[in-house]
PDB file of N, CA and C in Angstrom:
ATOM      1  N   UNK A   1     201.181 127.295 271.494  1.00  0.00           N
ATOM      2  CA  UNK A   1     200.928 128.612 270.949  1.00  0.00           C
ATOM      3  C   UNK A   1     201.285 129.653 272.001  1.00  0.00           C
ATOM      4  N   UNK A   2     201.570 130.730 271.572  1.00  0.00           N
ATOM      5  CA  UNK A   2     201.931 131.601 272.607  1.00  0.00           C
ATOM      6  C   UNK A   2     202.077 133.298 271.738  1.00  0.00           C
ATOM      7  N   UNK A   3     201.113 133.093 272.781  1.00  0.00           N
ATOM      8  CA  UNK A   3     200.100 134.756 271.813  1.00  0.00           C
ATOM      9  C   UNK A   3     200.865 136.093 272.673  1.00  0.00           C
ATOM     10  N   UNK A   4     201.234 137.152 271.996  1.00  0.00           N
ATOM     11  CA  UNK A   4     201.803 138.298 272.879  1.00  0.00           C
ATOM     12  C   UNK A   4     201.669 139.614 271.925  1.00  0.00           C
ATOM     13  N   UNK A   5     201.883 140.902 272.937  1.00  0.00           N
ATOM     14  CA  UNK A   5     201.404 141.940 272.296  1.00  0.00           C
ATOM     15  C   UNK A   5     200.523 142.250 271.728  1.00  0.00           C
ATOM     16  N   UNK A   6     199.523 141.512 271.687  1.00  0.00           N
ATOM     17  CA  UNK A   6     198.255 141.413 270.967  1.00  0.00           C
ATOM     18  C   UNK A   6     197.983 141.658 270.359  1.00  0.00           C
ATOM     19  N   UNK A   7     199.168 140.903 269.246  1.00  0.00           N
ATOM     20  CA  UNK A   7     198.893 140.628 267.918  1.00  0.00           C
ATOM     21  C   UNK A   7     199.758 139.675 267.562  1.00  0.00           C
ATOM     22  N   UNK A   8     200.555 139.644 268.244  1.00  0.00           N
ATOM     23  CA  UNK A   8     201.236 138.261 267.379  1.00  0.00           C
ATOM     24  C   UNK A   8     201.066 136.751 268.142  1.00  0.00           C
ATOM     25  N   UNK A   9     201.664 135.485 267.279  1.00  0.00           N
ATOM     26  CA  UNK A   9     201.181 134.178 267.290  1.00  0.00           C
ATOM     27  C   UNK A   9     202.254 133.527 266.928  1.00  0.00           C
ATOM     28  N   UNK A  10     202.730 132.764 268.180  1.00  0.00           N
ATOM     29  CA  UNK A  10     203.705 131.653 267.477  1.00  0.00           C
ATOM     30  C   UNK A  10     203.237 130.563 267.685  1.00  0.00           C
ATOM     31  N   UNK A  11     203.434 129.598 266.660  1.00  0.00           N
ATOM     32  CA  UNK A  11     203.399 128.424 266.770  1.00  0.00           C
ATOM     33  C   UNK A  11     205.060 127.531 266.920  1.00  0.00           C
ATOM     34  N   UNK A  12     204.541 126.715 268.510  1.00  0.00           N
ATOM     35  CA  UNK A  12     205.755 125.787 268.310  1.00  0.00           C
ATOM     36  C   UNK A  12     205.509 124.566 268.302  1.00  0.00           C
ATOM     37  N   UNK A  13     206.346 123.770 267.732  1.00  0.00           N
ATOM     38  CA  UNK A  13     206.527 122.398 268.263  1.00  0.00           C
ATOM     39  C   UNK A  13     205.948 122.026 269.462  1.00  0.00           C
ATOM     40  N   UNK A  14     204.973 120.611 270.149  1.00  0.00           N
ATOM     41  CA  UNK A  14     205.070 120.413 271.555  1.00  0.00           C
ATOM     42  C   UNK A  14     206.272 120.244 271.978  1.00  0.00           C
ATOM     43  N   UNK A  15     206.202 120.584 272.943  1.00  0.00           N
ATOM     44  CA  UNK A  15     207.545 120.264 273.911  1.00  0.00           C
ATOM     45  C   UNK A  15     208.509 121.139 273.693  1.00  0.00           C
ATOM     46  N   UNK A  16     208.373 122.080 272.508  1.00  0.00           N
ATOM     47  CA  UNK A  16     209.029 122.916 272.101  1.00  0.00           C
ATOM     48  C   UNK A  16     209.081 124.297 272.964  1.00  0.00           C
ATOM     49  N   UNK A  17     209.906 125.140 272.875  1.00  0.00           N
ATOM     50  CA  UNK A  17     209.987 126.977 273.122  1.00  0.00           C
ATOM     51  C   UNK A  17     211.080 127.304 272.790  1.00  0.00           C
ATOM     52  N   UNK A  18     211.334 128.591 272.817  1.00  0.00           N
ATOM     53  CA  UNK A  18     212.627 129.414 272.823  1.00  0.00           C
ATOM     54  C   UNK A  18     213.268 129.309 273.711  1.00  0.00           C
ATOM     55  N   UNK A  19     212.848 128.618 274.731  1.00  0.00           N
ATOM     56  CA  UNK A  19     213.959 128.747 275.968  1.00  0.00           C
ATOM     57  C   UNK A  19     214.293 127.260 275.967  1.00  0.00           C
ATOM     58  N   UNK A  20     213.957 126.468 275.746  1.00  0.00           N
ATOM     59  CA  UNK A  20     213.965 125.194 274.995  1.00  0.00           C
ATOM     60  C   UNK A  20     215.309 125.020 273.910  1.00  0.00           C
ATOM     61  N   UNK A  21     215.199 125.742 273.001  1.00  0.00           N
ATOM     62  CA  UNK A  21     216.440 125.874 272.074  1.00  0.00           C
ATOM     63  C   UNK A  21     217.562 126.389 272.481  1.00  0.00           C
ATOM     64  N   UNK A  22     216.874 127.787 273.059  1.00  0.00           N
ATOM     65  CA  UNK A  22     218.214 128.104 273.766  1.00  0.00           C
ATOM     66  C   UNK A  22     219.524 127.366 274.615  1.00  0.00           C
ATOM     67  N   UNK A  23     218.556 126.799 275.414  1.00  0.00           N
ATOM     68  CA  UNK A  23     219.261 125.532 276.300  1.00  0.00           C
ATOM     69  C   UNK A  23     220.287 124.559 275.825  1.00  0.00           C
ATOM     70  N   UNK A  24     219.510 124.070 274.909  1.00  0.00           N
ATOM     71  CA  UNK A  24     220.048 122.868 273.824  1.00  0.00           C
ATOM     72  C   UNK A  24     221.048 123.572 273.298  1.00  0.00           C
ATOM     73  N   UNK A  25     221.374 124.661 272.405  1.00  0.00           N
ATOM     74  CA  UNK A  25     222.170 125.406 271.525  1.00  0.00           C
ATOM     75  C   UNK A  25     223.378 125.518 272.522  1.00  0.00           C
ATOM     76  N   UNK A  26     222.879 126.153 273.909  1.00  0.00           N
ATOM     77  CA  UNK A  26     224.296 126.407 274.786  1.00  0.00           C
ATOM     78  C   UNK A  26     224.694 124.537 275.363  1.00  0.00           C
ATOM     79  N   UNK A  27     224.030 123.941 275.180  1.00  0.00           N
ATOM     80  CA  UNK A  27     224.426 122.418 276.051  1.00  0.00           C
ATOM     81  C   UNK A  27     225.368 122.199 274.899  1.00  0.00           C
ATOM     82  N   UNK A  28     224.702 122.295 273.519  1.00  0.00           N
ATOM     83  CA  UNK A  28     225.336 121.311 272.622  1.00  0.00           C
ATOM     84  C   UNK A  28     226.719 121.979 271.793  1.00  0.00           C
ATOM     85  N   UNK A  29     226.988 123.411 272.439  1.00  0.00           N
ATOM     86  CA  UNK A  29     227.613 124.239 271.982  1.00  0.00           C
ATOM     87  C   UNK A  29     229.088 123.959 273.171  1.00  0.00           C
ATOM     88  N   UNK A  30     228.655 123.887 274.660  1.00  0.00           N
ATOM     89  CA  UNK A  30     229.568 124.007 275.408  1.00  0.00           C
ATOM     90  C   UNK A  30     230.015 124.971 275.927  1.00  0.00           C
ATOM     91  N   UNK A  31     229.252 126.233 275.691  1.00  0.00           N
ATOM     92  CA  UNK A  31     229.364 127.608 276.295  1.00  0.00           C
ATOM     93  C   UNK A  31     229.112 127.505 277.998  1.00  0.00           C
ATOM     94  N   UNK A  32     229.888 128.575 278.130  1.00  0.00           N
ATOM     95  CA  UNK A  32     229.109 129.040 279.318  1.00  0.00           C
ATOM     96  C   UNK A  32     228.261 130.007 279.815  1.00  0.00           C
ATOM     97  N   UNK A  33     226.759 129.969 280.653  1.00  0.00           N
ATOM     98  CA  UNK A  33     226.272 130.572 280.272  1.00  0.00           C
ATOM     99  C   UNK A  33     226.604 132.219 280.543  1.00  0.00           C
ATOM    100  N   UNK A  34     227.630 132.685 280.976  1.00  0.00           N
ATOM    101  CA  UNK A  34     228.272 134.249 281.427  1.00  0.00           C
ATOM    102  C   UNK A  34     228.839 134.206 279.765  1.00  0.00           C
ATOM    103  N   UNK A  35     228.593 133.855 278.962  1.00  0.00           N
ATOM    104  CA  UNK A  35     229.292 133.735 277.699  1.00  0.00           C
ATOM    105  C   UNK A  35     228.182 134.066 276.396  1.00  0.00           C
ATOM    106  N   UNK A  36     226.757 134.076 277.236  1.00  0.00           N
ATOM    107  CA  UNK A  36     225.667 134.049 276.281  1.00  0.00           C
ATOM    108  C   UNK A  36     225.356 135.168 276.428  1.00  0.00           C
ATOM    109  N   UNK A  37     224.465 135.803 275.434  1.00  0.00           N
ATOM    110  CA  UNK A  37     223.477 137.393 275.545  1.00  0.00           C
ATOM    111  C   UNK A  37     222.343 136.613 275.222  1.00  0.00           C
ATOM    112  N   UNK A  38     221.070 136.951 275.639  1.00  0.00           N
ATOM    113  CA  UNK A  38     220.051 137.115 274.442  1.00  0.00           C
ATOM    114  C   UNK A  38     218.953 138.414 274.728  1.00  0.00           C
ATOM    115  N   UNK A  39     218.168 138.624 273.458  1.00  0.00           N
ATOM    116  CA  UNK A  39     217.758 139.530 272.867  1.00  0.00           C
ATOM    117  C   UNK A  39     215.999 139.296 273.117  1.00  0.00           C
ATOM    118  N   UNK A  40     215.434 140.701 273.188  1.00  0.00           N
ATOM    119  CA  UNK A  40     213.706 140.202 273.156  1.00  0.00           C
ATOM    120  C   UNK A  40     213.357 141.927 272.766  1.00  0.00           C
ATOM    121  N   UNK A  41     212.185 141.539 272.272  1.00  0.00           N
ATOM    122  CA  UNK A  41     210.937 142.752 272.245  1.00  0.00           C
ATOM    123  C   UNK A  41     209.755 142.966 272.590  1.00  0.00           C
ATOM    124  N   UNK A  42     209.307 141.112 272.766  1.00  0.00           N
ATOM    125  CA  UNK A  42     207.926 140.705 273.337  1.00  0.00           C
ATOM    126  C   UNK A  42     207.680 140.037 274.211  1.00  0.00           C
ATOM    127  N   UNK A  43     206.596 140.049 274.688  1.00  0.00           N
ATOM    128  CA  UNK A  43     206.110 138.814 275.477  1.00  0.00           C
ATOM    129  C   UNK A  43     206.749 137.128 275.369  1.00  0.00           C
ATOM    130  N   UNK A  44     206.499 136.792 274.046  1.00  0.00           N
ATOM    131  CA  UNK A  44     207.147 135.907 273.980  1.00  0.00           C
ATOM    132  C   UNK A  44     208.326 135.244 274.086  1.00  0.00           C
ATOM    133  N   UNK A  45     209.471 136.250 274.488  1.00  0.00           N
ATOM    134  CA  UNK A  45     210.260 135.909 274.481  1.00  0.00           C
ATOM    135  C   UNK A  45     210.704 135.783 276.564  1.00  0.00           C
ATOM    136  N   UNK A  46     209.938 136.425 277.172  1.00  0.00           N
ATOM    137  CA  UNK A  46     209.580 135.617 278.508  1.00  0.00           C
ATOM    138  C   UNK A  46     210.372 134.552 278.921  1.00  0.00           C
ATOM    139  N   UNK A  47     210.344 133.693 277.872  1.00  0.00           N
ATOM    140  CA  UNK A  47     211.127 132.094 278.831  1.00  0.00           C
ATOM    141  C   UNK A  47     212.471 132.325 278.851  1.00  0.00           C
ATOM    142  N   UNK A  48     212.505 132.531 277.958  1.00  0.00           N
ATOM    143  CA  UNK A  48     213.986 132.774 277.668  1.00  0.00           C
ATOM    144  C   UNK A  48     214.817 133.727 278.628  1.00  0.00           C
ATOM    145  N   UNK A  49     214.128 134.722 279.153  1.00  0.00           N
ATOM    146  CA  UNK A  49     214.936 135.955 279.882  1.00  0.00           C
ATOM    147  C   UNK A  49     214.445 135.113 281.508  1.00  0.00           C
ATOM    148  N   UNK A  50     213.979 134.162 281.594  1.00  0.00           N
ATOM    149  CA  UNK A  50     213.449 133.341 283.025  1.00  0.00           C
ATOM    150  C   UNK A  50     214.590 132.741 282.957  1.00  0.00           C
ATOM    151  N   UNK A  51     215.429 132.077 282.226  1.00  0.00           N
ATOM    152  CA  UNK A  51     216.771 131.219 282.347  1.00  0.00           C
ATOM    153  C   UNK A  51     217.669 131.718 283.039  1.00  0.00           C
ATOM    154  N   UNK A  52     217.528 132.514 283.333  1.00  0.00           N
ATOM    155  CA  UNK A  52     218.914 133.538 283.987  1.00  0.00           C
ATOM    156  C   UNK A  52     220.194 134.075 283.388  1.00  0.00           C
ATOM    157  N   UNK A  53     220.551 134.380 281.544  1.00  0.00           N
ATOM    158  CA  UNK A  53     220.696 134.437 281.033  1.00  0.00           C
ATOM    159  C   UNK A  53     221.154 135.825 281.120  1.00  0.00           C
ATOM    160  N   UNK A  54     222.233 136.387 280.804  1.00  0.00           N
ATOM    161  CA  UNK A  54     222.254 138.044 280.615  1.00  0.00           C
ATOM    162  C   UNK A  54     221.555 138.354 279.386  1.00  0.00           C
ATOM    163  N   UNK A  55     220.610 139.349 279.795  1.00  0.00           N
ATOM    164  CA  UNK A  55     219.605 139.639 278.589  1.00  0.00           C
ATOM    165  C   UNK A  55     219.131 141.110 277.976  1.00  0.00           C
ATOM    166  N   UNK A  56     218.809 141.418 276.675  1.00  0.00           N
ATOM    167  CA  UNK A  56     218.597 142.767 276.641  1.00  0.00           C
ATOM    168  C   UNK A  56     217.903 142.874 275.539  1.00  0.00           C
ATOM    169  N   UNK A  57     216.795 143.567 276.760  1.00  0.00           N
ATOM    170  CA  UNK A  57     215.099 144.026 276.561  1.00  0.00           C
ATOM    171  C   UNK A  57     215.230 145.463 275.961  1.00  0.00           C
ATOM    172  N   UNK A  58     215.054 145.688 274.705  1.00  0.00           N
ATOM    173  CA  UNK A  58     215.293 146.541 273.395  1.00  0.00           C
ATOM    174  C   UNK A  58     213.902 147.440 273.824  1.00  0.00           C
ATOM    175  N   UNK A  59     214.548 148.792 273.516  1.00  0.00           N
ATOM    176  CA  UNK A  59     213.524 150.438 274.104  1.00  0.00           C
ATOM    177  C   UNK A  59     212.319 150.051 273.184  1.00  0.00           C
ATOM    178  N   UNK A  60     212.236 149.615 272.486  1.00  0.00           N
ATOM    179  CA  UNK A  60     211.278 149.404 271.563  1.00  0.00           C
ATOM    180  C   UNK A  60     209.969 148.182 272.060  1.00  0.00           C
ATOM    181  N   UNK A  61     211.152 147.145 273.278  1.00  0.00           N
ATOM    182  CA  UNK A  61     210.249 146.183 273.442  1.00  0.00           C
ATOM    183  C   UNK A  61     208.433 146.592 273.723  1.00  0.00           C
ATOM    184  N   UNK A  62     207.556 145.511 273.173  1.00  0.00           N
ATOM    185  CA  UNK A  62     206.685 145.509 274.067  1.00  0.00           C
ATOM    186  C   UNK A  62     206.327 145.606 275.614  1.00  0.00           C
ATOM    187  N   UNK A  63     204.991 146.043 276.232  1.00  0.00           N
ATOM    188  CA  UNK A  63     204.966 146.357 277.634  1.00  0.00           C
ATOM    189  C   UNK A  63     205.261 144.977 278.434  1.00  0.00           C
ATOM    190  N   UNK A  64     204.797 144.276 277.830  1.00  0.00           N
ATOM    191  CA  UNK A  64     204.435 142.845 278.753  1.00  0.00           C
ATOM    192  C   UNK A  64     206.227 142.885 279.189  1.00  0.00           C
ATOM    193  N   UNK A  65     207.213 142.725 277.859  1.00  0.00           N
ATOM    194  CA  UNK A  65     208.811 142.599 278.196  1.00  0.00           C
ATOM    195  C   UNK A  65     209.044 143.717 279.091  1.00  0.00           C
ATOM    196  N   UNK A  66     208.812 144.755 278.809  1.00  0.00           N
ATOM    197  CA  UNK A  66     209.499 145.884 279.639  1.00  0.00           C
ATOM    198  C   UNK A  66     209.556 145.788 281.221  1.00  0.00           C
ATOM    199  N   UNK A  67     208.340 145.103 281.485  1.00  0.00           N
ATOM    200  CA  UNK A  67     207.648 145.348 282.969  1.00  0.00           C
ATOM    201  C   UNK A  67     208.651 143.924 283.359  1.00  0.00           C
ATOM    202  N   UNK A  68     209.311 143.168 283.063  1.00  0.00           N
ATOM    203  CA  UNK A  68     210.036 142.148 283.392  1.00  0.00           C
ATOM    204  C   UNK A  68     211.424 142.540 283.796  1.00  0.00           C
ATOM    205  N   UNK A  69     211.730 142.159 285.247  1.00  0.00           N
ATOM    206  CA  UNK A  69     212.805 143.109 286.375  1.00  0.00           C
ATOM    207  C   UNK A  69     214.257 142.059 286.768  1.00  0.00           C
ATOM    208  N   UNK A  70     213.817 140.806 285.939  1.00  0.00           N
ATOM    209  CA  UNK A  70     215.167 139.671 286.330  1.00  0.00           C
ATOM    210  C   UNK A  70     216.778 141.006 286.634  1.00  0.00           C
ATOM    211  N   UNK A  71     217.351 139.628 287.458  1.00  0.00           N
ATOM    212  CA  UNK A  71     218.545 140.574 287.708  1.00  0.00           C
ATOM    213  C   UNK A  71     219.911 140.895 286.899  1.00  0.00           C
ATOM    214  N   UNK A  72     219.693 140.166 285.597  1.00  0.00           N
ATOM    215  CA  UNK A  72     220.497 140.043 284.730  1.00  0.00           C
ATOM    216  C   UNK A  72     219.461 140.881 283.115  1.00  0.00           C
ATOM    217  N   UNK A  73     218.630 141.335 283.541  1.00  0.00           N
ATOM    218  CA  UNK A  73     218.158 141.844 282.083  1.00  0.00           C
ATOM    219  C   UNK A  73     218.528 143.746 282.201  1.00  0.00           C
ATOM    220  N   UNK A  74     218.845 144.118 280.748  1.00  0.00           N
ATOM    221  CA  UNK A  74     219.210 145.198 281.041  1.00  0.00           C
ATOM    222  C   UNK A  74     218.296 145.709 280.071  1.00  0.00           C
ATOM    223  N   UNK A  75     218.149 147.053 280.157  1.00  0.00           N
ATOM    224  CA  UNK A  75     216.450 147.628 279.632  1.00  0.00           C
ATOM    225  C   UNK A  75     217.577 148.537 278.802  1.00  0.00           C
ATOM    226  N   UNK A  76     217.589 148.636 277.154  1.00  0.00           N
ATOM    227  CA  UNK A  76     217.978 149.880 276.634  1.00  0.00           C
ATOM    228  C   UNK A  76     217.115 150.617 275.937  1.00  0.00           C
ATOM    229  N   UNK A  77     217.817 152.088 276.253  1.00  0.00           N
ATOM    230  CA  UNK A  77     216.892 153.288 275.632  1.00  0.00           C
ATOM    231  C   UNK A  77     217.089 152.930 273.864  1.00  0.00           C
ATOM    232  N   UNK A  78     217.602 152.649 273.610  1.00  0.00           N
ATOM    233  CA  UNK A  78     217.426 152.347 271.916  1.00  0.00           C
ATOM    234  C   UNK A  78     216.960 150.757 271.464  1.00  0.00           C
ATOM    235  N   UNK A  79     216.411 151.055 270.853  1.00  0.00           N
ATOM    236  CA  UNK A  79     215.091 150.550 270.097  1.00  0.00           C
ATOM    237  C   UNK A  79     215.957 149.735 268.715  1.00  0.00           C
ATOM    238  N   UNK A  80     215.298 148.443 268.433  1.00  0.00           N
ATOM    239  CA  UNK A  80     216.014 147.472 267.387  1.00  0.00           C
ATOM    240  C   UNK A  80     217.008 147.222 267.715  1.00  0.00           C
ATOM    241  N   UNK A  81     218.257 146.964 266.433  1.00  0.00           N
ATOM    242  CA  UNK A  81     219.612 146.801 266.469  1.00  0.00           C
ATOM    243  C   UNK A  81     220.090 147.764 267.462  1.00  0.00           C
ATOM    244  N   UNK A  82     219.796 149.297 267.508  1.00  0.00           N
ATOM    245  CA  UNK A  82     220.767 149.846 268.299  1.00  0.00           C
ATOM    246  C   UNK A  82     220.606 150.206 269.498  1.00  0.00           C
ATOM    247  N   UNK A  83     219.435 149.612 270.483  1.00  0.00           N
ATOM    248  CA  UNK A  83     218.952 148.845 271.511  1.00  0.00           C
ATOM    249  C   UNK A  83     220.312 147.284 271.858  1.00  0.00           C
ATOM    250  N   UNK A  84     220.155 146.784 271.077  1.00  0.00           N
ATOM    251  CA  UNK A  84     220.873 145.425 271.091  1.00  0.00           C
ATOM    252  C   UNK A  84     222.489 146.032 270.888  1.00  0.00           C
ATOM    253  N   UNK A  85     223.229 146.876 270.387  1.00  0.00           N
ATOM    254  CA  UNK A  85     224.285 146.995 270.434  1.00  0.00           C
ATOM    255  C   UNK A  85     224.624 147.921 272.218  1.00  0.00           C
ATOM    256  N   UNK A  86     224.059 148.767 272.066  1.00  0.00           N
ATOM    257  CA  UNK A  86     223.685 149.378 272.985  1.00  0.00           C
ATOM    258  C   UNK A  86     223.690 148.132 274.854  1.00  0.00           C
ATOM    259  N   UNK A  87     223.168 147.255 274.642  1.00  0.00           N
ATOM    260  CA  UNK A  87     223.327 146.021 275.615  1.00  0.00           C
ATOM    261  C   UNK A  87     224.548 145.478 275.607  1.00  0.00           C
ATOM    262  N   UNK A  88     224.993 144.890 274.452  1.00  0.00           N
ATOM    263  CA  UNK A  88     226.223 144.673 274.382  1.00  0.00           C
ATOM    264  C   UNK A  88     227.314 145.451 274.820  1.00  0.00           C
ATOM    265  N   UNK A  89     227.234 146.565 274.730  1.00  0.00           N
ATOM    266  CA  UNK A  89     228.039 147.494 275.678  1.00  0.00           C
ATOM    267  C   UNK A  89     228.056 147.342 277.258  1.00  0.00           C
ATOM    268  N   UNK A  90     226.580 147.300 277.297  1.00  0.00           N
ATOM    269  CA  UNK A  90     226.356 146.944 278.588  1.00  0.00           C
ATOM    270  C   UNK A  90     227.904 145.859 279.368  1.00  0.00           C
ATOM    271  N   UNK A  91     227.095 144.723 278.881  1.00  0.00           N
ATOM    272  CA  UNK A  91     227.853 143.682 279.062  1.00  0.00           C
ATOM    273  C   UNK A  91     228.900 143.562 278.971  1.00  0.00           C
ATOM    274  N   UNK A  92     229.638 144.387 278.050  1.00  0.00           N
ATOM    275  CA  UNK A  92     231.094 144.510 277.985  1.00  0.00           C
ATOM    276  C   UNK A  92     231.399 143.357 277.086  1.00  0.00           C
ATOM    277  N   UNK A  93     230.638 142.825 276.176  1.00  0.00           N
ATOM    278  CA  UNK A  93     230.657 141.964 275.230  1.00  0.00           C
ATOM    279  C   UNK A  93     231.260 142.957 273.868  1.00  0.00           C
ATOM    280  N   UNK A  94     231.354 144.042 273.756  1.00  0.00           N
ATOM    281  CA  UNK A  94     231.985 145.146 272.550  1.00  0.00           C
ATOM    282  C   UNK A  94     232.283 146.794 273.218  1.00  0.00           C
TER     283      UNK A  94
END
């Protein structure tokens, strides 16, 4: 379980997480990881931006995400989708 923002609740699988899938998805995919983005708003999504992953923490995110300083996460002033496109720029992924 993995409780964040205090209010939400996920339930996973044991042995399970998001950073867990993630992993698997890029192993079984064959990417590399300078080839991946990923996306967060909450707490929960934590493991995932710990991978070292280029990542982007949406204006909207929750505090717990925001306050998270990895050297590959990029913080945008827009909020939802245009937070997340907005990163992608970043990255030079569009």
């Amino acid at each position: 379980m993995v409780y964040s923002g205090g209010q939400f609740l996920d339930l996973l699988p044991p042995k399970s997480s998001k950073a867990g899938a993630v992993k698997y998805i890029v192993e079984r995919l064959g990417v590399s990881k300078q080839d991946v983005v990923i996306c967060g708003d909450s707490g929960n999504d934590l493991d995932i931006f710990n991978l070292g992953f280029k990542g982007i923490i949406v204006g909207n995110a929750h505090p717990e995400l925001k306050q998270f300083n990895g050297k590959n996460a990029y913080h945008a002033v827009g909020e939802y989708c245009a937070g997340i496109v907005e990163g992608l720029r970043h990255f030079g992924f569009i």
